[in-house]
N, C-alpha and C. Protein backbone atom coordinates (compact mmCIF):
# COMPACT_ATOMS: atom_id res chain seq x y z
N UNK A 1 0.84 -1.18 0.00
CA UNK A 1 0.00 0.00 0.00
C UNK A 1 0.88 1.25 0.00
N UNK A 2 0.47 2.14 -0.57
CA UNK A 2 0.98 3.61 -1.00
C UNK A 2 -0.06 4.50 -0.40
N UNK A 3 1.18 5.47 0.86
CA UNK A 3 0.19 6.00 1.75
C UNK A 3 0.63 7.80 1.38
N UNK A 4 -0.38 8.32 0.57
CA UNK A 4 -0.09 9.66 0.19
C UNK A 4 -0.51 10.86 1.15
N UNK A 5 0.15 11.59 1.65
CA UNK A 5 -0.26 12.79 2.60
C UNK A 5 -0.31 14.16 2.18
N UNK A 6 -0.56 15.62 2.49
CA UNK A 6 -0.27 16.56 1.82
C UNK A 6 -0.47 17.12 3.38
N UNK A 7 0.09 18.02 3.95
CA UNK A 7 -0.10 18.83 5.31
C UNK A 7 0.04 20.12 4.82
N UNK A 8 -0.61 20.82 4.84
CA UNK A 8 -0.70 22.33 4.40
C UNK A 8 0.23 23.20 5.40
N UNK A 9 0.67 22.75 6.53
CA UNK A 9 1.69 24.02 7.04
C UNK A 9 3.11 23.09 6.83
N UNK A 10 3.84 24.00 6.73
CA UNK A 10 5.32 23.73 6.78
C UNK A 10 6.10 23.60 8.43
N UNK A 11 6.53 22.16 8.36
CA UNK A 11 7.05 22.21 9.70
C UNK A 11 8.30 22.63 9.82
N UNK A 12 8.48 23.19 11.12
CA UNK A 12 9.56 24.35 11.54
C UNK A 12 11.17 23.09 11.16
N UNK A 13 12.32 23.92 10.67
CA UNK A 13 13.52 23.84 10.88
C UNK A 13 13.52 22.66 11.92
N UNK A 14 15.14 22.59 11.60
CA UNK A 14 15.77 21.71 12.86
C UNK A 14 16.02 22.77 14.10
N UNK A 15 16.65 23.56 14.26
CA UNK A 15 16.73 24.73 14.89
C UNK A 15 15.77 25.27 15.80
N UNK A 16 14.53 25.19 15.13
CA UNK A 16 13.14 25.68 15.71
C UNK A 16 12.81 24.24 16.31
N UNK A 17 13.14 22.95 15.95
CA UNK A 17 12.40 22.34 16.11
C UNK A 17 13.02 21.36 17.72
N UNK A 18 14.49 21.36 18.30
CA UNK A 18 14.88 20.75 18.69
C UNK A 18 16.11 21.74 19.95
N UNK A 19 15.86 21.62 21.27
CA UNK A 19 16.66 22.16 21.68
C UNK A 19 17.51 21.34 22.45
N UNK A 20 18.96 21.90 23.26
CA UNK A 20 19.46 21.09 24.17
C UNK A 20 19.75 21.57 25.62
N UNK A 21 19.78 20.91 26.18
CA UNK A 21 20.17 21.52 27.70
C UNK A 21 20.95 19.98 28.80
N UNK A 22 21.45 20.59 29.21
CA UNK A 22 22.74 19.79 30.00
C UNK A 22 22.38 19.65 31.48
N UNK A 23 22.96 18.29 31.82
CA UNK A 23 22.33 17.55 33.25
C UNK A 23 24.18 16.92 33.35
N UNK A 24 24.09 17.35 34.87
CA UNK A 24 25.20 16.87 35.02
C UNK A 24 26.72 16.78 33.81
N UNK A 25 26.51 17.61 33.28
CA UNK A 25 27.42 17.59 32.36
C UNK A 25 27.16 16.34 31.12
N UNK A 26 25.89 16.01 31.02
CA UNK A 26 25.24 15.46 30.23
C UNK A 26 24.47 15.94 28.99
N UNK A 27 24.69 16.25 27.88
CA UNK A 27 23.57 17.03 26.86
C UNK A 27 22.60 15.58 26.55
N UNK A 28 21.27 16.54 26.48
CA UNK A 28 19.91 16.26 26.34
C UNK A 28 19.39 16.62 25.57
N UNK A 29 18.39 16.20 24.86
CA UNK A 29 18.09 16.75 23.26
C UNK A 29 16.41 16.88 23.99
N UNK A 30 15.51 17.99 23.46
CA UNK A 30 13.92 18.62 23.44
C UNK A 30 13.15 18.88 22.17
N UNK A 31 12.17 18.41 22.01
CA UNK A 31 11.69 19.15 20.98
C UNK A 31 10.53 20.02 21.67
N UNK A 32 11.06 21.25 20.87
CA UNK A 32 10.39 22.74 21.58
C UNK A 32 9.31 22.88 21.21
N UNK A 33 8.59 23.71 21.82
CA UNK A 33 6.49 23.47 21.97
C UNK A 33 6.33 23.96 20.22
N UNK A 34 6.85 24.87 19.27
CA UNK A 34 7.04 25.18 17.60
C UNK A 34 7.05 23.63 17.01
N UNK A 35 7.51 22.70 17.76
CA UNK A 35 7.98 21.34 17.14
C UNK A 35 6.34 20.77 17.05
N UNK A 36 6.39 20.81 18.68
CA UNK A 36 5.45 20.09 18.87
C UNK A 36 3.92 20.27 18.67
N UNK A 37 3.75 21.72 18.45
CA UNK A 37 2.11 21.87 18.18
C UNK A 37 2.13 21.43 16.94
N UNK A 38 2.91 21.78 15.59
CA UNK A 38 3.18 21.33 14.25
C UNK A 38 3.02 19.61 14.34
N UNK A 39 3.58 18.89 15.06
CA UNK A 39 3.67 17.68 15.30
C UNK A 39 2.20 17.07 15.61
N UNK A 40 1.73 18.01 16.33
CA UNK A 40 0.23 17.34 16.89
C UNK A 40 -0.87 17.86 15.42
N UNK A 41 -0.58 18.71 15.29
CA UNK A 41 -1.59 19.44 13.44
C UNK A 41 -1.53 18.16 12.85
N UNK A 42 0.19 17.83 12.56
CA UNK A 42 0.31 17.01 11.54
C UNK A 42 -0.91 15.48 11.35
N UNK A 43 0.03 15.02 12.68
CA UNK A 43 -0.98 14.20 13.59
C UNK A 43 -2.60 13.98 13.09
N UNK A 44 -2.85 15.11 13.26
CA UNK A 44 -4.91 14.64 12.62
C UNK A 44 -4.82 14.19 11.33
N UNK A 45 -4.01 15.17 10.45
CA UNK A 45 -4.03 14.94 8.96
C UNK A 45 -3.71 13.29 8.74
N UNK A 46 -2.31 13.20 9.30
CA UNK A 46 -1.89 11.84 9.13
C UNK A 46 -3.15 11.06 9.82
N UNK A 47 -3.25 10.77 10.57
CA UNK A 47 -4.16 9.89 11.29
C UNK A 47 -5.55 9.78 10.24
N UNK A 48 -6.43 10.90 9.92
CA UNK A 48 -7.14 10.80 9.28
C UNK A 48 -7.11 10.16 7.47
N UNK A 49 -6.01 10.64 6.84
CA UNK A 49 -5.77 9.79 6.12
C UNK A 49 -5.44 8.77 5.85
N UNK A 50 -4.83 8.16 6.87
CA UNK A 50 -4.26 6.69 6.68
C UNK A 50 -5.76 6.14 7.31
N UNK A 51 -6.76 6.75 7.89
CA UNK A 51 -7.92 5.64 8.26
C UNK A 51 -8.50 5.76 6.74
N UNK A 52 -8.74 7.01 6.33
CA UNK A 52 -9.38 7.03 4.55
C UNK A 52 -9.12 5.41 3.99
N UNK A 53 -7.72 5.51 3.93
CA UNK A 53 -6.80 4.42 3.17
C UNK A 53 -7.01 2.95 3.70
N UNK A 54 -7.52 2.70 5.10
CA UNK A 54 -7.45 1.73 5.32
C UNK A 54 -6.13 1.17 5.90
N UNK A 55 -5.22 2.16 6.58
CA UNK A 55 -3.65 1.94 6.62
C UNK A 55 -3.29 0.62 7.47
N UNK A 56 -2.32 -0.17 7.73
CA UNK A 56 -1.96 -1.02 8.92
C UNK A 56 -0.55 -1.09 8.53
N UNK A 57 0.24 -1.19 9.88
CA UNK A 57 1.43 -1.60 9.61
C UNK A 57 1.78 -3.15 9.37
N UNK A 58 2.35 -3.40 8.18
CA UNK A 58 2.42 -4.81 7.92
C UNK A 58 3.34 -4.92 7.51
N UNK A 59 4.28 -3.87 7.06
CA UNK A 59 5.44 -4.18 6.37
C UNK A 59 6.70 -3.85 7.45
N UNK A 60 7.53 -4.78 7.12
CA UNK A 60 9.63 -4.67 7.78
C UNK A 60 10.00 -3.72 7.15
N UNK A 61 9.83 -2.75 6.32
CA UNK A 61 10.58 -1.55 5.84
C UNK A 61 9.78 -0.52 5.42
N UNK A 62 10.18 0.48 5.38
CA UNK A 62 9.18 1.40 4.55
C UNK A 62 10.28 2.54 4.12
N UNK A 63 10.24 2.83 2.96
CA UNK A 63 10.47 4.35 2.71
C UNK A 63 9.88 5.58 2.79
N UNK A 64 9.95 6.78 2.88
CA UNK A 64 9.49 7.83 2.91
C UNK A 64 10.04 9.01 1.44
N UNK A 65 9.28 9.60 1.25
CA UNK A 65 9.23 10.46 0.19
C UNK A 65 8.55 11.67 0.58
N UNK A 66 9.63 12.86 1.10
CA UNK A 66 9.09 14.15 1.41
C UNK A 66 9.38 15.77 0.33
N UNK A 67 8.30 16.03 -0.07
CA UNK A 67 8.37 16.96 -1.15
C UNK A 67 8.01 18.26 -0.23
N UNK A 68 8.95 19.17 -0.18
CA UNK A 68 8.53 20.84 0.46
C UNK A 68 8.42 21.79 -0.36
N UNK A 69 7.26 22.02 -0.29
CA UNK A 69 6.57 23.60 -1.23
C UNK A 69 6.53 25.07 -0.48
N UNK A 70 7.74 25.51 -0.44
CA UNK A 70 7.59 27.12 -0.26
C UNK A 70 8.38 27.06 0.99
N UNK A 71 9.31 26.11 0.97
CA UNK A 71 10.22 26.52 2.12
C UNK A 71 11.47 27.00 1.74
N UNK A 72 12.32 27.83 2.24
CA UNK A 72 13.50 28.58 2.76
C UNK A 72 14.27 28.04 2.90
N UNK A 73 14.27 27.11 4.03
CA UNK A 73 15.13 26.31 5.21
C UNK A 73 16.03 25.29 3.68
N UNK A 74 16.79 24.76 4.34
CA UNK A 74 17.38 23.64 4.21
C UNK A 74 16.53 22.63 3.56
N UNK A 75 16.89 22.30 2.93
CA UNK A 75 15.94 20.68 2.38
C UNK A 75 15.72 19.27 3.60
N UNK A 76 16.67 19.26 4.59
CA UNK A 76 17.20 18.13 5.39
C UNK A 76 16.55 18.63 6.22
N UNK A 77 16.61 20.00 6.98
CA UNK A 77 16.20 20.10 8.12
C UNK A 77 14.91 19.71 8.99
N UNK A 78 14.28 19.52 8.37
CA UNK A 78 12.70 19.25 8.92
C UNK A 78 12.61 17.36 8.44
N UNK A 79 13.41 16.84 8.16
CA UNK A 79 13.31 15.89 8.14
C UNK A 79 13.03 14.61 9.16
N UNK A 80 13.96 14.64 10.41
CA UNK A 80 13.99 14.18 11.25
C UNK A 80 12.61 14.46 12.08
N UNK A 81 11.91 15.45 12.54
CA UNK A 81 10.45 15.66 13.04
C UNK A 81 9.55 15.26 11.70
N UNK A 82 9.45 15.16 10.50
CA UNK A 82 8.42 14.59 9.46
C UNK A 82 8.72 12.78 10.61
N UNK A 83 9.86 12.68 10.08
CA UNK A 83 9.64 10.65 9.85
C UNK A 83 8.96 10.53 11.81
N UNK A 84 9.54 11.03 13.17
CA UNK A 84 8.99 10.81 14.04
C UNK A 84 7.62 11.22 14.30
N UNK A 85 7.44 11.97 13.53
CA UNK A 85 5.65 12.10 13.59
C UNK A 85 5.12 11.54 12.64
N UNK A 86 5.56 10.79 11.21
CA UNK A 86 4.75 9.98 11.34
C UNK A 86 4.70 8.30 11.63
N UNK A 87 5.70 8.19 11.72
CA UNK A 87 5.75 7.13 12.44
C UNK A 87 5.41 6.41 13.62
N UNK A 88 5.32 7.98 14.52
CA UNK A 88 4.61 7.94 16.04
C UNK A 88 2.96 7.51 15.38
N UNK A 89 2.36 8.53 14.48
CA UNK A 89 0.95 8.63 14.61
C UNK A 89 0.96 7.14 13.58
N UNK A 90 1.31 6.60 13.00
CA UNK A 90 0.72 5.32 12.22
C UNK A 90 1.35 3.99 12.51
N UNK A 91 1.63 4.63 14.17
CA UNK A 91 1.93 3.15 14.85
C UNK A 91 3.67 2.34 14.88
N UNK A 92 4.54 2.87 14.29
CA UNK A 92 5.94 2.11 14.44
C UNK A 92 7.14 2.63 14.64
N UNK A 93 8.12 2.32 14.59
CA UNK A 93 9.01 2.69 15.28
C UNK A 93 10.02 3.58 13.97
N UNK A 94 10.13 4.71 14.04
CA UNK A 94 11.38 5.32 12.69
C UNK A 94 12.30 4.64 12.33
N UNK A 95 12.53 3.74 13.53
CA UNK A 95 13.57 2.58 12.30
C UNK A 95 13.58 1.48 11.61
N UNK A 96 11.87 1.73 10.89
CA UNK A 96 11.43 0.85 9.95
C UNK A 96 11.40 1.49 8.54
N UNK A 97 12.01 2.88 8.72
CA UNK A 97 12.27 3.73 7.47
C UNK A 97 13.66 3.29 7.14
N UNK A 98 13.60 2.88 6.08
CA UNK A 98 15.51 2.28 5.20
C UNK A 98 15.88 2.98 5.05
N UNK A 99 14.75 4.17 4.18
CA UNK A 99 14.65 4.92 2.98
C UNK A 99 14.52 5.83 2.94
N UNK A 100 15.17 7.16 2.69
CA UNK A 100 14.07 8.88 2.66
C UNK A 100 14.61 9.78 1.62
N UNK A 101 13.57 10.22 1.10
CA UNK A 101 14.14 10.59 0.11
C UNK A 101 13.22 12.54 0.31
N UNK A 102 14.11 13.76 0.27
CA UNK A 102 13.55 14.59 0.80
C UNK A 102 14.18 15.90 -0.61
N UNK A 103 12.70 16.46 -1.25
CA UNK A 103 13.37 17.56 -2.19
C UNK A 103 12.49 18.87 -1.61
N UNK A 104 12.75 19.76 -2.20
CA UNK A 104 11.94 21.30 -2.82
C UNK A 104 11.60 20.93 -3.23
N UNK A 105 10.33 21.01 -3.94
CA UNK A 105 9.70 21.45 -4.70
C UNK A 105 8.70 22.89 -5.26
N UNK A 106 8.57 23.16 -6.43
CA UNK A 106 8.12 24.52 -6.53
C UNK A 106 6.88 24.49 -7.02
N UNK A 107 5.88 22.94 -6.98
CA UNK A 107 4.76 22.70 -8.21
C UNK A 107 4.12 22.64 -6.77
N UNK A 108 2.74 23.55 -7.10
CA UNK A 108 1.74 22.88 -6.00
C UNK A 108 1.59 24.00 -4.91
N UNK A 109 0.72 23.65 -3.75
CA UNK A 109 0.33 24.38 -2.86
C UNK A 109 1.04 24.34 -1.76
N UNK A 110 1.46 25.46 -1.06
CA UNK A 110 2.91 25.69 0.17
C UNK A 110 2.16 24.58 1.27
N UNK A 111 3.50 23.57 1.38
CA UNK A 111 3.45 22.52 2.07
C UNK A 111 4.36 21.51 2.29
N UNK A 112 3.32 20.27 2.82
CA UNK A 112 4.34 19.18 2.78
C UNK A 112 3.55 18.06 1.85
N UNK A 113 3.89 17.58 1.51
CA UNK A 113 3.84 16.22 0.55
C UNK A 113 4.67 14.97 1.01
N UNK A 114 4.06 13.66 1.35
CA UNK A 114 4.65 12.84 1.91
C UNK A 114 4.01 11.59 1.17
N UNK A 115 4.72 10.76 0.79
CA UNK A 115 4.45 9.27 -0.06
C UNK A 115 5.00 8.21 1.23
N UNK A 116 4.70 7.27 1.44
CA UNK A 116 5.03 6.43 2.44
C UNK A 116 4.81 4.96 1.99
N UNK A 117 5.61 4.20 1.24
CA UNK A 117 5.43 2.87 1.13
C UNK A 117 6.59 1.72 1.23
N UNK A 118 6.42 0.47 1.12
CA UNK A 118 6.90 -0.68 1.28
C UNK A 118 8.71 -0.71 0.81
N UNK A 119 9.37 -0.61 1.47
CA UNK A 119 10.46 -0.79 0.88
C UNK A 119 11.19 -2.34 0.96
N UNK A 120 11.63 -2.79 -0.37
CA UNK A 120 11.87 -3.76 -0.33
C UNK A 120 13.33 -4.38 -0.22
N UNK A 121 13.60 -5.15 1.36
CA UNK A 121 14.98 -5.48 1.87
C UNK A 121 15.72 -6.46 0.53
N UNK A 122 15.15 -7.23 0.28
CA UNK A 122 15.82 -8.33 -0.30
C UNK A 122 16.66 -7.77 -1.49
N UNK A 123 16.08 -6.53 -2.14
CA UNK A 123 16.47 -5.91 -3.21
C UNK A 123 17.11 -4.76 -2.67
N UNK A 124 17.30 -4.14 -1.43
CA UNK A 124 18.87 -3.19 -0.98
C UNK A 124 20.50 -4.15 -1.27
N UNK A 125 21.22 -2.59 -1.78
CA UNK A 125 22.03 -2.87 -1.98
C UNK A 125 22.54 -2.07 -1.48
N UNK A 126 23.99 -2.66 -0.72
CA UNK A 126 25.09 -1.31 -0.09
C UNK A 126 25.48 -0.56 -1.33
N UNK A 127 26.54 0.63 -1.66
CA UNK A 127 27.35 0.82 -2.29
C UNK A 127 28.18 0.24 -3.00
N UNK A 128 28.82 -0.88 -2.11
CA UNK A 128 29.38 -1.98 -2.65
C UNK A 128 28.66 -3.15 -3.67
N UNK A 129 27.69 -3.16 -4.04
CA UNK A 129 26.88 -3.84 -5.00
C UNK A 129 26.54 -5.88 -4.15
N UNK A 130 26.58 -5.19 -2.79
CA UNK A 130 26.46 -6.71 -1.77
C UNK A 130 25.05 -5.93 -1.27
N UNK A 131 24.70 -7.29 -1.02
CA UNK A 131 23.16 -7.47 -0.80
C UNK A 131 23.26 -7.40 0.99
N UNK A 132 22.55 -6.08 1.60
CA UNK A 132 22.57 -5.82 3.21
C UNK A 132 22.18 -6.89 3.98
N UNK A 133 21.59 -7.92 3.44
CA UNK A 133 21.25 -9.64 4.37
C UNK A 133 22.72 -10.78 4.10
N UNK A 134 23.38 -10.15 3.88
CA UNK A 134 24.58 -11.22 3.63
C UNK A 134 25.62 -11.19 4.49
């Protein structure tokens, strides 16, 4: 199954989205309330579309495909808060993503665009042209 999303606001930077603060001479990573209300928006959209779809997690891998319309920032930066929100809201863990693949784009309405489907292990290949189960 091919799980298509579109979120009409743009989620904040890495910067905006993630702070740190130190314990015992320990750094600690936050995601700041900018992260997180964006995170919870996202949340309905996702949630509501993957029930449209009929979604379930059934698959060992998945890739992600994130298209940004009318952002500034960095292409990368908002990456890391996309895959944990949606992965939080459709049930699994972010390290069932192999795969991500994240552009600009300039076609379309200021946003996010997200494709989410099956990625297939048996057919990864390292760099080295060796198969990652060997």
């Amino acid at each position: 199954m091919i799980l298509k999303i579109f979120i009409p606001d743009l989620p904040p930077g890495l910067n905006e989205s993630y702070g740190i603060y130190s314990v015992t001479n320990k750094a600690h990573m936050y995601k700041t309330a900018k992260a997180t209300g964006w995170s919870e928006k996202a949340s309905l959209i996702i949630g509501a579309r993957a029930g449209e779809e009929g979604w379930e997690d059934i698959e060992e891998a998945y890739e992600i495909y994130m298209g940004i319309c009318g952002s500034k920032a960095d292409v990368d930066a908002p990456v890391k808060l996309i895959m944990d929100t949606v992965s939080k809201k459709l049930g699994f863990n972010d390290n069932k993503f192999y795969k991500q693949t994240s552009e600009k784009i300039k076609v379309g309405e200021v946003g996010l665009y997200i494709e989410i489907k099956p990625y297939t292990l048996k057919n990864a290949k390292t760099k080295l042209g060796k198969s990652r189960r060997n």
